[in-house]
Protein backbone atom coordinates (compact mmCIF):
# COMPACT_ATOMS: atom_id res chain seq x y z
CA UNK A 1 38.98 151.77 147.20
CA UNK A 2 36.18 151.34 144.49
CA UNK A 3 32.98 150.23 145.86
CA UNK A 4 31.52 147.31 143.96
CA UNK A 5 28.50 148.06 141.31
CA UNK A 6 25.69 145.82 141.00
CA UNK A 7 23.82 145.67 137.81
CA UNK A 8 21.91 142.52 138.83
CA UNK A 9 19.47 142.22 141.36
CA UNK A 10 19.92 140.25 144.49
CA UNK A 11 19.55 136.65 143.79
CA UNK A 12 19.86 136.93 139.88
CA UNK A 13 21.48 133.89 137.72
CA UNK A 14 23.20 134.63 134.42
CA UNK A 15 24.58 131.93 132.22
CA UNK A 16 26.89 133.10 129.96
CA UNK A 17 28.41 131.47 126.03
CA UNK A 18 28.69 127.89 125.15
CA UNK A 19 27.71 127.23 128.89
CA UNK A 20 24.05 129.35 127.98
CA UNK A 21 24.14 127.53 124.54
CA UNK A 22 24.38 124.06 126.02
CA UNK A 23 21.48 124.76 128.65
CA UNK A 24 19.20 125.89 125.78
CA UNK A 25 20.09 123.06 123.20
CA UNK A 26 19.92 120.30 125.70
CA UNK A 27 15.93 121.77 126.98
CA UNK A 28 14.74 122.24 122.86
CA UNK A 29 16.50 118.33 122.21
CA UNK A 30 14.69 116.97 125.43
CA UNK A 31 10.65 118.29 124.44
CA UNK A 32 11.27 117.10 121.25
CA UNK A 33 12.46 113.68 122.38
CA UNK A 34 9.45 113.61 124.28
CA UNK A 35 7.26 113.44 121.66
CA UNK A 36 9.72 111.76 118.86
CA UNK A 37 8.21 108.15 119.57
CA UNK A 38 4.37 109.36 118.61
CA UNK A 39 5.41 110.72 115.08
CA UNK A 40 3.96 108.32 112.47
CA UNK A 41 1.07 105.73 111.88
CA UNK A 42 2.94 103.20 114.20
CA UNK A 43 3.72 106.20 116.71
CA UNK A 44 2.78 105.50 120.38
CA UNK A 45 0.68 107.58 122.73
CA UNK A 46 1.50 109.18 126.33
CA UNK A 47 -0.51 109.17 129.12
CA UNK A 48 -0.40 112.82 131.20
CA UNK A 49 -1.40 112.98 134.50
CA UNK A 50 -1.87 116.46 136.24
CA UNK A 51 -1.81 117.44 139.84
CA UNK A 52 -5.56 117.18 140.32
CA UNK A 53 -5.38 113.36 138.73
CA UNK A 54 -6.71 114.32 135.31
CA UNK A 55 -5.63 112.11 132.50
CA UNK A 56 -5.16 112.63 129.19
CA UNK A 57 -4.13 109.92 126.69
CA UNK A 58 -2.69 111.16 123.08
CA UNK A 59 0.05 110.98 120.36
CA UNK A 60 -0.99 114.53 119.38
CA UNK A 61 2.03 116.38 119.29
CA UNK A 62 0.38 119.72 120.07
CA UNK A 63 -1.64 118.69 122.98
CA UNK A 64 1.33 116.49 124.90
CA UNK A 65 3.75 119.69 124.88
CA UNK A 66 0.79 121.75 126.20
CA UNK A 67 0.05 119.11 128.73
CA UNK A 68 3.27 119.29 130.04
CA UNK A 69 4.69 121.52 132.12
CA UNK A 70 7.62 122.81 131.06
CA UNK A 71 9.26 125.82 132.20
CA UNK A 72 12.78 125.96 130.83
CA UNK A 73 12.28 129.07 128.50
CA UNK A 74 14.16 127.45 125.73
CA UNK A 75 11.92 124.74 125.83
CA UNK A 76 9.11 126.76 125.65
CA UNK A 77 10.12 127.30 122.38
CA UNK A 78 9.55 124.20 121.12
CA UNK A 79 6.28 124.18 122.83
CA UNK A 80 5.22 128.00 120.66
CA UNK A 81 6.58 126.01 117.51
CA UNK A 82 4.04 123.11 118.21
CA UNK A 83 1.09 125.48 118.82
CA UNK A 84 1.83 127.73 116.05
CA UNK A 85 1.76 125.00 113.85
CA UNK A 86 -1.27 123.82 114.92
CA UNK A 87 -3.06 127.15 114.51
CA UNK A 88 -1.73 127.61 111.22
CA UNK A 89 -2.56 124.16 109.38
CA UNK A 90 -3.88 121.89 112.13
CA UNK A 91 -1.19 119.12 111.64
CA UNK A 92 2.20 118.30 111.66
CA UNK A 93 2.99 119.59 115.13
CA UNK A 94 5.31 116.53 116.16
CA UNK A 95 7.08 117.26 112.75
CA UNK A 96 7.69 120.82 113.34
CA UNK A 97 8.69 119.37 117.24
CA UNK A 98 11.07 116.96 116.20
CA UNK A 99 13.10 118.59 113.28
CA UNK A 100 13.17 121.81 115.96
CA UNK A 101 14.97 119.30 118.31
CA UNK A 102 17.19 117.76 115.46
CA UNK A 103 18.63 121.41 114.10
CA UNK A 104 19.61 122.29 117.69
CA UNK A 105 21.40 118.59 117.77
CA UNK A 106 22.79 119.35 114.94
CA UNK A 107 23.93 122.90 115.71
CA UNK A 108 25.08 121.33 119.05
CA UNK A 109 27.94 119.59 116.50
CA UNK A 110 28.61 122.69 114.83
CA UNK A 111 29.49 124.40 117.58
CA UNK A 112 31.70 121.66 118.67
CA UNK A 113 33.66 122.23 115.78
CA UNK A 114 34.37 125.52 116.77
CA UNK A 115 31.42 127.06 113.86
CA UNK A 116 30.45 130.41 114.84
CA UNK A 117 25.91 130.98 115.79
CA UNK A 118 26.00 133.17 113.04
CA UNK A 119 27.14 131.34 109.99
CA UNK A 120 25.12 128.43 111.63
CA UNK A 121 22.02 130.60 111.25
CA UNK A 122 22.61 131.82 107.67
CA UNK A 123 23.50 127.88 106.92
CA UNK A 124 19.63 127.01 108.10
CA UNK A 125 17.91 129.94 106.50
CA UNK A 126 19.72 129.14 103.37
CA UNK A 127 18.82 125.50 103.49
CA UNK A 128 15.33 126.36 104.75
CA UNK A 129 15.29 128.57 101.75
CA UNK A 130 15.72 125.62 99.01
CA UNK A 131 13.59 123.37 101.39
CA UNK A 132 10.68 125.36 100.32
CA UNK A 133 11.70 125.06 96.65
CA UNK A 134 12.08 121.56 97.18
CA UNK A 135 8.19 121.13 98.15
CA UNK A 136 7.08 123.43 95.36
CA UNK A 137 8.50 120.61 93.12
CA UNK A 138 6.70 117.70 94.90
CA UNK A 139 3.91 118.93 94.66
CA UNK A 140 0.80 116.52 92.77
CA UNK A 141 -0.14 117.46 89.48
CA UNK A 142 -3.53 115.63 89.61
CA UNK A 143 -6.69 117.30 90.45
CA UNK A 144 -7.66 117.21 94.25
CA UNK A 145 -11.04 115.00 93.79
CA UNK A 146 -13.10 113.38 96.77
CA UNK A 147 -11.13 110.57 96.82
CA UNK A 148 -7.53 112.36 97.06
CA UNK A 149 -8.66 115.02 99.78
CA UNK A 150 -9.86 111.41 101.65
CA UNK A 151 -6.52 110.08 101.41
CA UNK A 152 -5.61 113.80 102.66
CA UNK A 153 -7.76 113.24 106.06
CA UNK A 154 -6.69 109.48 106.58
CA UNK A 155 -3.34 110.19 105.87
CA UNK A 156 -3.63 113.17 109.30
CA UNK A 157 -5.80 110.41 111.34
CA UNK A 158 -4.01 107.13 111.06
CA UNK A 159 -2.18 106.32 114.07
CA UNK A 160 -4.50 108.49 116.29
CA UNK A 161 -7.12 106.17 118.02
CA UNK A 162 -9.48 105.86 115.32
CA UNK A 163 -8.70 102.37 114.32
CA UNK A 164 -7.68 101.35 110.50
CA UNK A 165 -11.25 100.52 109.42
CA UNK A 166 -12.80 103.59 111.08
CA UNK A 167 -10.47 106.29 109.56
CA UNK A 168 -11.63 105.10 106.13
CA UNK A 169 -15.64 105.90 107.17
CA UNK A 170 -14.40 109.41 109.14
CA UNK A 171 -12.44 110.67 106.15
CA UNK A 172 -15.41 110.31 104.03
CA UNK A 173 -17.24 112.27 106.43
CA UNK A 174 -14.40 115.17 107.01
CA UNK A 175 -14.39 115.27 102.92
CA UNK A 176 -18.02 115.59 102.66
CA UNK A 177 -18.47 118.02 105.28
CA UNK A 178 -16.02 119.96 104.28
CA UNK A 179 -16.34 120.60 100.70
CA UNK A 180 -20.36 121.12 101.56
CA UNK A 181 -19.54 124.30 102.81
CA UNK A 182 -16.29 125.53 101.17
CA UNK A 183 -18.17 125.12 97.97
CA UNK A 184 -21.50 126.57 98.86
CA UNK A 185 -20.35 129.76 100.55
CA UNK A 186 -18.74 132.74 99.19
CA UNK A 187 -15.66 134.58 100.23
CA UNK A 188 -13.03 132.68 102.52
CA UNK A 189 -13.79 129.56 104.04
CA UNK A 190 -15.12 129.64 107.72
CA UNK A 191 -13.34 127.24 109.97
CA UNK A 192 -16.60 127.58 112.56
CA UNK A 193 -18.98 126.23 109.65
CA UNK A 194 -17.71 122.65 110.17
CA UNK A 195 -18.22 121.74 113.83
CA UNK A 196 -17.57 118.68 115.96
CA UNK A 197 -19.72 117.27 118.96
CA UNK A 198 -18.93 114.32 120.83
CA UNK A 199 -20.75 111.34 123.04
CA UNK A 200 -19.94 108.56 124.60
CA UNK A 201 -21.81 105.65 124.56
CA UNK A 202 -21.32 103.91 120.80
CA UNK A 203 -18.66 102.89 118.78
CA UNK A 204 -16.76 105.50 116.46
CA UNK A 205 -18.45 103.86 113.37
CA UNK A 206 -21.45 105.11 115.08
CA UNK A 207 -20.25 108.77 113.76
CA UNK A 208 -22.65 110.25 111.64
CA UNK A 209 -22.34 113.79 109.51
CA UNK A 210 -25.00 116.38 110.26
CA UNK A 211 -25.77 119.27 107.90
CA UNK A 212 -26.66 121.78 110.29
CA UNK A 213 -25.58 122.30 113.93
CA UNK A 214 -26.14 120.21 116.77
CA UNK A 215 -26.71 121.96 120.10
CA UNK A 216 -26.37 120.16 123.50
CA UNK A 217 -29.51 122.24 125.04
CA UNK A 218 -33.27 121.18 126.49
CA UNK A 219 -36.09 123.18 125.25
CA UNK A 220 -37.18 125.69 128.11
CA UNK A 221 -40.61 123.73 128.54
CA UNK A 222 -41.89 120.07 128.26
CA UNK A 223 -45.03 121.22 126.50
CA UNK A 224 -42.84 122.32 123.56
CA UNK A 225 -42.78 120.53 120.48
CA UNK A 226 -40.09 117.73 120.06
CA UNK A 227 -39.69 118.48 116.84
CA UNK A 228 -40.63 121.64 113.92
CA UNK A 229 -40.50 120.83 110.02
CA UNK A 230 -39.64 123.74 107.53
CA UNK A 231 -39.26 125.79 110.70
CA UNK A 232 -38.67 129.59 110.66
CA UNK A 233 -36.25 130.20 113.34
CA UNK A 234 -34.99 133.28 115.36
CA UNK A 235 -32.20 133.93 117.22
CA UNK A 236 -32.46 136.71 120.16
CA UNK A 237 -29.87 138.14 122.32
CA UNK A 238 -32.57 139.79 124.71
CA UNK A 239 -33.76 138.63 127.27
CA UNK A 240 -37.37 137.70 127.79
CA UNK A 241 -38.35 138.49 130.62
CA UNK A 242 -39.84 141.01 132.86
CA UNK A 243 -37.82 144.66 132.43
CA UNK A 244 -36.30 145.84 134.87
CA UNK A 245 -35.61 149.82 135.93
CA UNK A 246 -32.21 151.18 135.38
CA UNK A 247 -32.88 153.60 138.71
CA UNK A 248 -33.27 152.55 142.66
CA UNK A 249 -37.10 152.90 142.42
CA UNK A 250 -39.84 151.52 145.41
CA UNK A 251 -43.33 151.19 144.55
CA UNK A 252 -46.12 151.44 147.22
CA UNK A 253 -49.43 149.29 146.59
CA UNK A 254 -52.53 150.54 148.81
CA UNK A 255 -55.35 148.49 147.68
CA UNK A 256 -56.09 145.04 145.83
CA UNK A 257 -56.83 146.84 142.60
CA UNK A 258 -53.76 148.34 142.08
CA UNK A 259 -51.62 144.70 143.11
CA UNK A 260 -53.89 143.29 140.33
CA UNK A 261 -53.18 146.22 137.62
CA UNK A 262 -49.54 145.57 137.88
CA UNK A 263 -49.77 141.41 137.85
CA UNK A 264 -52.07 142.42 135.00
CA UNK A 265 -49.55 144.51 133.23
CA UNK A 266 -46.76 142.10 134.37
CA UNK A 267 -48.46 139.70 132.67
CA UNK A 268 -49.01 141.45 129.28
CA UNK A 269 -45.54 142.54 129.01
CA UNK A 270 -44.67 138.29 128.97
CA UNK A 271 -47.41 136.83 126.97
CA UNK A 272 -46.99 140.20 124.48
CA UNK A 273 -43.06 138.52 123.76
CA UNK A 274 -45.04 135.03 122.52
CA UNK A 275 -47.30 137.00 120.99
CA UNK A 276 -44.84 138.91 118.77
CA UNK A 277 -43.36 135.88 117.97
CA UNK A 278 -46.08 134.01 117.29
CA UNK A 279 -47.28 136.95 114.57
CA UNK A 280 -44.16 137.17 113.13
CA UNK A 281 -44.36 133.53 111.93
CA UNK A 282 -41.63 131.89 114.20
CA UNK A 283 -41.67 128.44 114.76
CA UNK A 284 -38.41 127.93 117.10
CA UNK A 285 -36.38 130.34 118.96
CA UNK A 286 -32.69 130.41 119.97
CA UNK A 287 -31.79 133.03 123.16
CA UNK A 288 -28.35 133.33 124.18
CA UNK A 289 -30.05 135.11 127.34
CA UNK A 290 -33.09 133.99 129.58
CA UNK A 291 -36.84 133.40 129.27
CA UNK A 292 -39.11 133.51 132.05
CA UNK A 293 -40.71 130.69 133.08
CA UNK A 294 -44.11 132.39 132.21
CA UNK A 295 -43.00 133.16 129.00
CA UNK A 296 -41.79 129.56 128.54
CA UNK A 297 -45.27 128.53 128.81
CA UNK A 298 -47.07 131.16 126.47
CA UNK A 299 -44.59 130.07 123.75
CA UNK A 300 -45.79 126.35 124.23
CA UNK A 301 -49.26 127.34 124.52
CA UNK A 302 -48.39 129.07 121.23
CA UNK A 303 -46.46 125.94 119.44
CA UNK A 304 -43.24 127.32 119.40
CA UNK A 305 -40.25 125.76 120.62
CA UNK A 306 -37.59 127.59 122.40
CA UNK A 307 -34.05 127.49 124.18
CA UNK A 308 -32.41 129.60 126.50
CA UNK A 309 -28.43 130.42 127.93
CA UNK A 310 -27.93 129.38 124.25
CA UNK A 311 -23.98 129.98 123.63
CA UNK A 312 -23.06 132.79 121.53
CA UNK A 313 -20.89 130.68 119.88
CA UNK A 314 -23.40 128.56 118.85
CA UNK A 315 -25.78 131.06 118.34
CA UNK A 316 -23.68 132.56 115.61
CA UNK A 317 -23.30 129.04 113.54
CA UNK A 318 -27.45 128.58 113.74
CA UNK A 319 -27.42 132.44 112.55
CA UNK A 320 -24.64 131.81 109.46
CA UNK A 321 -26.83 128.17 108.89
CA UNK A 322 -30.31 129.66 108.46
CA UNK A 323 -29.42 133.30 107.53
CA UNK A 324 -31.13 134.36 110.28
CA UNK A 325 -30.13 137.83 112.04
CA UNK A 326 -29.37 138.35 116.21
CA UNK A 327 -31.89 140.44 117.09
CA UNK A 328 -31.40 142.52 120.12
CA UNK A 329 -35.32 143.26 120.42
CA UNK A 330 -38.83 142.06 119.43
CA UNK A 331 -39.97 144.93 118.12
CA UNK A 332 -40.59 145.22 114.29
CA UNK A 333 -39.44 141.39 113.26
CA UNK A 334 -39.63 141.62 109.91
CA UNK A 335 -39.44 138.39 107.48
CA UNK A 336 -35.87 139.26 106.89
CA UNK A 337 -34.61 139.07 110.37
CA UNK A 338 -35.84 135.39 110.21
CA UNK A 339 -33.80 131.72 109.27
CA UNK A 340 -34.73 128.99 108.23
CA UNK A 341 -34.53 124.99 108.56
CA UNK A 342 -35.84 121.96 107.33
CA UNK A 343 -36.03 120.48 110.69
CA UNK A 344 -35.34 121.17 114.24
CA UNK A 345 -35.72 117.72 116.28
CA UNK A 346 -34.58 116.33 119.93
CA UNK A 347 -32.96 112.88 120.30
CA UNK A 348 -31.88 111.32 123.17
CA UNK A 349 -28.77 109.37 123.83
CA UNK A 350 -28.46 107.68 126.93
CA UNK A 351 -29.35 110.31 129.56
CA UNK A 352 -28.70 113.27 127.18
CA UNK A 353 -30.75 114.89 124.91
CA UNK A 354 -29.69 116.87 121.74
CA UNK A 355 -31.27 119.18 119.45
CA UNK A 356 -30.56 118.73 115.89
CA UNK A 357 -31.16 122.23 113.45
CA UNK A 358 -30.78 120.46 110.14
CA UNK A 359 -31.07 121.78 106.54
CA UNK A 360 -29.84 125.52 107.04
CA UNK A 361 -31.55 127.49 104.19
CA UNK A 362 -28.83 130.53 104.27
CA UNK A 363 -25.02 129.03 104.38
CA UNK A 364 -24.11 125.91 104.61
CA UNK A 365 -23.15 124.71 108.19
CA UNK A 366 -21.64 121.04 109.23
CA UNK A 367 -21.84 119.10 112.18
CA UNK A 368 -19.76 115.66 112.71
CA UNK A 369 -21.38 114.03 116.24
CA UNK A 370 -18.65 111.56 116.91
CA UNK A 371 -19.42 108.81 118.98
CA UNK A 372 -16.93 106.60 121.55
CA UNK A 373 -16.64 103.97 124.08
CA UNK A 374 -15.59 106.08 126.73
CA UNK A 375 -14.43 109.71 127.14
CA UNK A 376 -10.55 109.65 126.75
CA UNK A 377 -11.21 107.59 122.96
CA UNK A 378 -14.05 110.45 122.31
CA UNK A 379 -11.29 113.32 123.23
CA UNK A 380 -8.58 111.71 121.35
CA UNK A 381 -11.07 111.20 118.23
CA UNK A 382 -12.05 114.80 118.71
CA UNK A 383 -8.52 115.75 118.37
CA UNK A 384 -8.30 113.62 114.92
CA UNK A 385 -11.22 114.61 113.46
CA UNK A 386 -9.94 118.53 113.57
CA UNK A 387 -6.64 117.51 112.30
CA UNK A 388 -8.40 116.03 109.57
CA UNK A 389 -10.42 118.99 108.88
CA UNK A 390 -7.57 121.64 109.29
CA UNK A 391 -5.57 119.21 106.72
CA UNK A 392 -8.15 118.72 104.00
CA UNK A 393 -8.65 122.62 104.20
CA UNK A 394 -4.94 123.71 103.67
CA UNK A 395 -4.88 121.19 100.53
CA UNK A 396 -7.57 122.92 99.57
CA UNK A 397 -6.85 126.83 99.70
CA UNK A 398 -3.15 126.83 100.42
CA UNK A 399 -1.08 124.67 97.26
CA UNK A 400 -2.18 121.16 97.17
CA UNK A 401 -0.98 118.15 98.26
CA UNK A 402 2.89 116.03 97.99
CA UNK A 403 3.38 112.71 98.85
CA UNK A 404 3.75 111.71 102.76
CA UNK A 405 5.48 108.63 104.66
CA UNK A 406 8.99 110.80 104.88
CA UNK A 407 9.18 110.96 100.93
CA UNK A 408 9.19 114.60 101.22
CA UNK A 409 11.70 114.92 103.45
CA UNK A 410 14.21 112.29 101.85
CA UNK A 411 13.46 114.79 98.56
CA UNK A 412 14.14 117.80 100.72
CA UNK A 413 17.50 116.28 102.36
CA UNK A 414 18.47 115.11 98.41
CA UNK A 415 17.82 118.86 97.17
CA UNK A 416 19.80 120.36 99.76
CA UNK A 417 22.70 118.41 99.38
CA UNK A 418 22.70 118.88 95.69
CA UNK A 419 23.14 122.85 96.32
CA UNK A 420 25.00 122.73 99.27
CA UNK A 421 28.57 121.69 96.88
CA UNK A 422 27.96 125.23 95.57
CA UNK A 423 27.74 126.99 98.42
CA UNK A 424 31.17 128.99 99.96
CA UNK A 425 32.71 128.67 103.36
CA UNK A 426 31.76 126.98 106.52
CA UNK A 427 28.35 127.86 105.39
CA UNK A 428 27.56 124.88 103.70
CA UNK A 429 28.75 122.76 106.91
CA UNK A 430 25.32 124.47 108.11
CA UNK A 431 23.45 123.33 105.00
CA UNK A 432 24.77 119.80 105.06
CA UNK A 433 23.60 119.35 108.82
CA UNK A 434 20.06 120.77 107.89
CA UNK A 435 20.16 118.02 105.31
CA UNK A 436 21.27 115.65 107.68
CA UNK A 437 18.40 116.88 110.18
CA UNK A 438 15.44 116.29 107.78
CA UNK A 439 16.45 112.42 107.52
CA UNK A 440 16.02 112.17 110.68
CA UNK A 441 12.09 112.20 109.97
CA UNK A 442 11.92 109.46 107.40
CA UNK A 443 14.93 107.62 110.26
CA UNK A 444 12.03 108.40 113.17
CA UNK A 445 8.85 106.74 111.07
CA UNK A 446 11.28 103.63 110.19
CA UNK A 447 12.13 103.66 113.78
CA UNK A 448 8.60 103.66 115.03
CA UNK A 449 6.97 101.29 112.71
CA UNK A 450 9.71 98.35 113.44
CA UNK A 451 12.00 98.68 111.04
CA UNK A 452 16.08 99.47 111.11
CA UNK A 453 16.67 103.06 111.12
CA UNK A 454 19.75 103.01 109.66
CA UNK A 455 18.96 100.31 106.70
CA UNK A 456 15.91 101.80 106.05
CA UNK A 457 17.34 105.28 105.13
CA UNK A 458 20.05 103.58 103.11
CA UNK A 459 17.22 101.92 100.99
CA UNK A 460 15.32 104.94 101.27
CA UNK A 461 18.01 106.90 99.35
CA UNK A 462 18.76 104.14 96.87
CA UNK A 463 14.95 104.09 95.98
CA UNK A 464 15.17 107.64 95.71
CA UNK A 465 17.85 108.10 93.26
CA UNK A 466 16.47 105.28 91.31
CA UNK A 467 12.59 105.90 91.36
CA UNK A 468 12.58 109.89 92.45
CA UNK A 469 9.91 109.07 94.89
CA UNK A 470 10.31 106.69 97.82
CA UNK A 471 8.52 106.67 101.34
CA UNK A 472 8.33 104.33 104.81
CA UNK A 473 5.11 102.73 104.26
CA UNK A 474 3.52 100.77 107.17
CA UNK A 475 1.64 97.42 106.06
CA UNK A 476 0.08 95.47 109.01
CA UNK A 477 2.72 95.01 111.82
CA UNK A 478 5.70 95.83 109.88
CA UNK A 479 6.76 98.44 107.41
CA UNK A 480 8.58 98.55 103.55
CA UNK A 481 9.91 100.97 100.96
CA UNK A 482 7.69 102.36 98.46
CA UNK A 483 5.94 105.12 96.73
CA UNK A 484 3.90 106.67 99.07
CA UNK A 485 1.09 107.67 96.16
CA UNK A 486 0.22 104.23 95.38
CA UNK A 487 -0.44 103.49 98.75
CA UNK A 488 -2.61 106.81 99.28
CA UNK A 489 -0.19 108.45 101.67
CA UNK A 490 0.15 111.73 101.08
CA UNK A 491 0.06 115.63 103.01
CA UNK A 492 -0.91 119.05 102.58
CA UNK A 493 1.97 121.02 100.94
CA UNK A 494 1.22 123.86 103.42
CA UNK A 495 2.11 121.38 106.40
CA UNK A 496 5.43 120.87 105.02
CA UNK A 497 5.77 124.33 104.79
CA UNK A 498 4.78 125.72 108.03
CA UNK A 499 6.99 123.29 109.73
CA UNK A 500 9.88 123.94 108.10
CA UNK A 501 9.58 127.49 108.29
CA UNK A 502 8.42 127.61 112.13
CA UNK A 503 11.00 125.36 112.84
CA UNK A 504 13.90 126.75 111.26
CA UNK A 505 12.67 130.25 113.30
CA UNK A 506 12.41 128.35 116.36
CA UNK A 507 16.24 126.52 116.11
CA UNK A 508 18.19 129.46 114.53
CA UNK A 509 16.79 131.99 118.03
CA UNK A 510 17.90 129.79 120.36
CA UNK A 511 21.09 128.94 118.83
CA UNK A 512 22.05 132.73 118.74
CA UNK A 513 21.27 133.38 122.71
CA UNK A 514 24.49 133.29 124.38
CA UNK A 515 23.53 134.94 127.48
CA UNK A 516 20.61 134.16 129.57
CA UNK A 517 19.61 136.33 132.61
CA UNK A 518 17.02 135.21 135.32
CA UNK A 519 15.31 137.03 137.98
CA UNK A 520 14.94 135.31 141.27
């Protein structure tokens, strides 16, 4: 008699071949049907609700799969796809969601017809493959001026809480603030140069464009200034206050003289930190660490404003702003180790108080303070803005712009058809149904902005073959067929691009996984 061998431990499941397959396919088609109806200017938004009764309210692709909680390791997935996408260019994460969920639909079919993982995945790289050509011919010739790379940022914000009228004013800010600093600094551009702080309390026309850095700090003392022109500024990572002995000492004081001797010296160590300052020509310090109280009041005596627990973070963009250095000590400032500013001022909105460091002398630094009605319209503007950022930077430094409203896409699905008759075998079954999958875009913006899915791809492709350019563009309540370009719809090349390519990645793995093992 053979004794039985287990491999597994107790309580382990395996799914095994089309059975595995199905379980995968079904959990990448269901995230990305979560998020299909939010795709496009018409797209609607979800409200998430955690266990602790937090709500967030969206159509950001990126931030609804992360909101969810989704455990299904195939679906997962789709979720790495979204956030990869979002790290890379900053936009077209419900893109990259949904043509992840239409592949595995797709591949779903192919399997059906008895079409084996692996010709399925050379099908999709090989389509993927002449996607990417595709783009590279769709590309705008014209030069990316202010007024394209605007079109660029409202293109990424409409449909995202800002409101028609207001993504017109913000994209003029994103474009400004943007190109400030991409065009006054050298080497690569620094994502942390253009920052975003938000409010409640006004209207998001109230959004202004700040060139500097806005910090949400108090001075360290009332008697400060509330505000330093042509300031020099320094920015400390010490503390300032008394030092402290590394070793377990005790001191014992016998007489009066000696307890005044060491308030004395006590004393002259804090005032000696204002006083350093105060000779070395600073007007307003930044400390990522704390200041004494006593100290505080020295460096108001002495007319210089400070602010401690300052975050590193944001010690680093007043540093690259006013080409200023972090000091670790006091001792030996010398003129270089100093920034400097044009202003440094404190406003107040409602019951907060800000502190504006504008007119950077060193690099340029950016700071758009958008403004809301309440907190979830701030959070979801926040989220727009960045898009719009990320967006206008990729058509910047990675290959320029091609038109938007699903005119890409119906180019894309036009190309691959063209060289799939060429293509050998069951292989091009594969490269037909990733032609088939990228229609389902355009098919998802008709969908969402009112119009019939299916007539609206049929005129899509008609305009196509007749015009070489044709898009779903939304006007008012309703939408039509035209040329996205005219209508100042159009994306960053390199959005196209990472979506295709992450999603391809994403659709071909989990179509090859035919055997899926879980611990208990």
């Amino acid at each position: 008699m053979q004794q039985p061998m287990y491999i597994l431990a107790e309580g382990s499941q395996r799914t095994r071949g089309r059975s595995a397959q199905d379980s995968n396919i079904r959990a990448g088609k269901a995230v990305a049907e979560a998020v299909r109806t939010t795709l496009g200017p018409r797209g609607m938004d979800k409200m998430l609700v955690d266990s602790s009764g937090e709500v967030v309210i969206t159509n950001d692709g990126a931030t609804i799969l992360e909101e969810m909680d989704i455990e299904h390791p195939a679906a997962q997935m789709i979720v790495e796809v979204s956030q990869t996408q979002e790290e890379e260019v900053g936009d077209g994460t419900t893109t990259a969601a949904v043509l992840t969920g239409e592949l595995l639909a797709h591949a779903e079919d192919l399997l059906d017809d008895d079409i084996h993982p692996t010709v399925i995945v050379e099908g999709y790289t090989e389509a993927a493959a002449i996607a990417q050509d595709a783009i590279d011919e769709m590309v705008l010739d014209a030069e990316l001026d202010d007024d394209r790379l605007q079109k660029v940022a409202e293109s990424s914000m409409t449909g995202k809480g800002t409101g028609d009228v207001t993504a017109d004013v913000l994209a003029k800010h994103v474009v400004k603030g943007v190109k400030m600093v991409h065009e006054d600094n050298d080497g690569p551009f620094d994502r942390d140069n253009v920052r975003v702080l938000t409010r409640t309390g006004a209207s998001s026309s109230a959004t202004e464009l700040v060139e500097g850095v806005v910090l949400d700090k108090d001075p360290v003392s009332d008697n400060m200034p509330q505000s330093v022109e042509d300031a020099t500024v320094a920015v400390l990572d010490a503390k300032l206050d008394v030092r402290e002995s590394g070793m377990d000492t005790e001191y014992n004081i016998t007489s009066v003289d000696q307890l005044t001797a060491a308030i004395d010296a006590e004393d002259a160590e804090l005032r000696g930190y204002a006083t350093a300052l105060k000779e070395a020509g600073v007007d307003v310090v930044f400390c990522t660490k704390s200041i004494d109280d006593r100290v505080a009041g020295y460096l108001a005596d002495a007319g210089i404003l400070a602010f401690k627990s300052v975050k590193k973070s944001d010690a680093s963009s007043i540093a690259r702003a006013t080409g200023a250095k972090r000091l670790g000590t006091l001792e030996d400032i010398e003129a270089s180790d100093l920034g400097h500013v044009d202003s440094v001022s404190l406003r107040t909105f409602g019951d907060d108080e800000l502190t504006f460091v504008e007119g950077g002398a060193a690099a340029k630094a950016v700071t758009l303070f958008l403004r809301g009605g309440t907190e979830h319209v701030v959070n979801e503007l926040e989220r727009a803005i960045n898009d719009a950022i990320d967006v206008v930077v990729a058509a910047l430094d990675k290959g320029g712009v091609v038109p938007g409203a699903g005119a890409t896409e119906i180019a894309i699905a036009d190309r691959i058809r063209s060289k799939a008759a060429g293509i050998e075998g069951r292989k091009q079954l594969a490269v037909e149904a990733y032609a088939d999958a990228m229609e389902a875009l355009p098919r998802t913006l008709a969908e969402n902005t009112g119009m019939d899915p299916i007539d609206a791809l049929v005129d899509l492709r008609a305009r196509y073959e007749n015009e070489g350019i044709a898009g779903i563009i939304s006007t008012g309540r309703a939408g039509e067929i035209g040329d996205p370009v005219e209508y100042g719809v159009i994306d960053p090349a390199a959005v196209k691009r990472e979506a295709i390519e992450s999603a391809t990645e994403a659709a071909t793995m989990i179509v090859r996984i035919d055997d899926v093992i879980a611990a208990e």
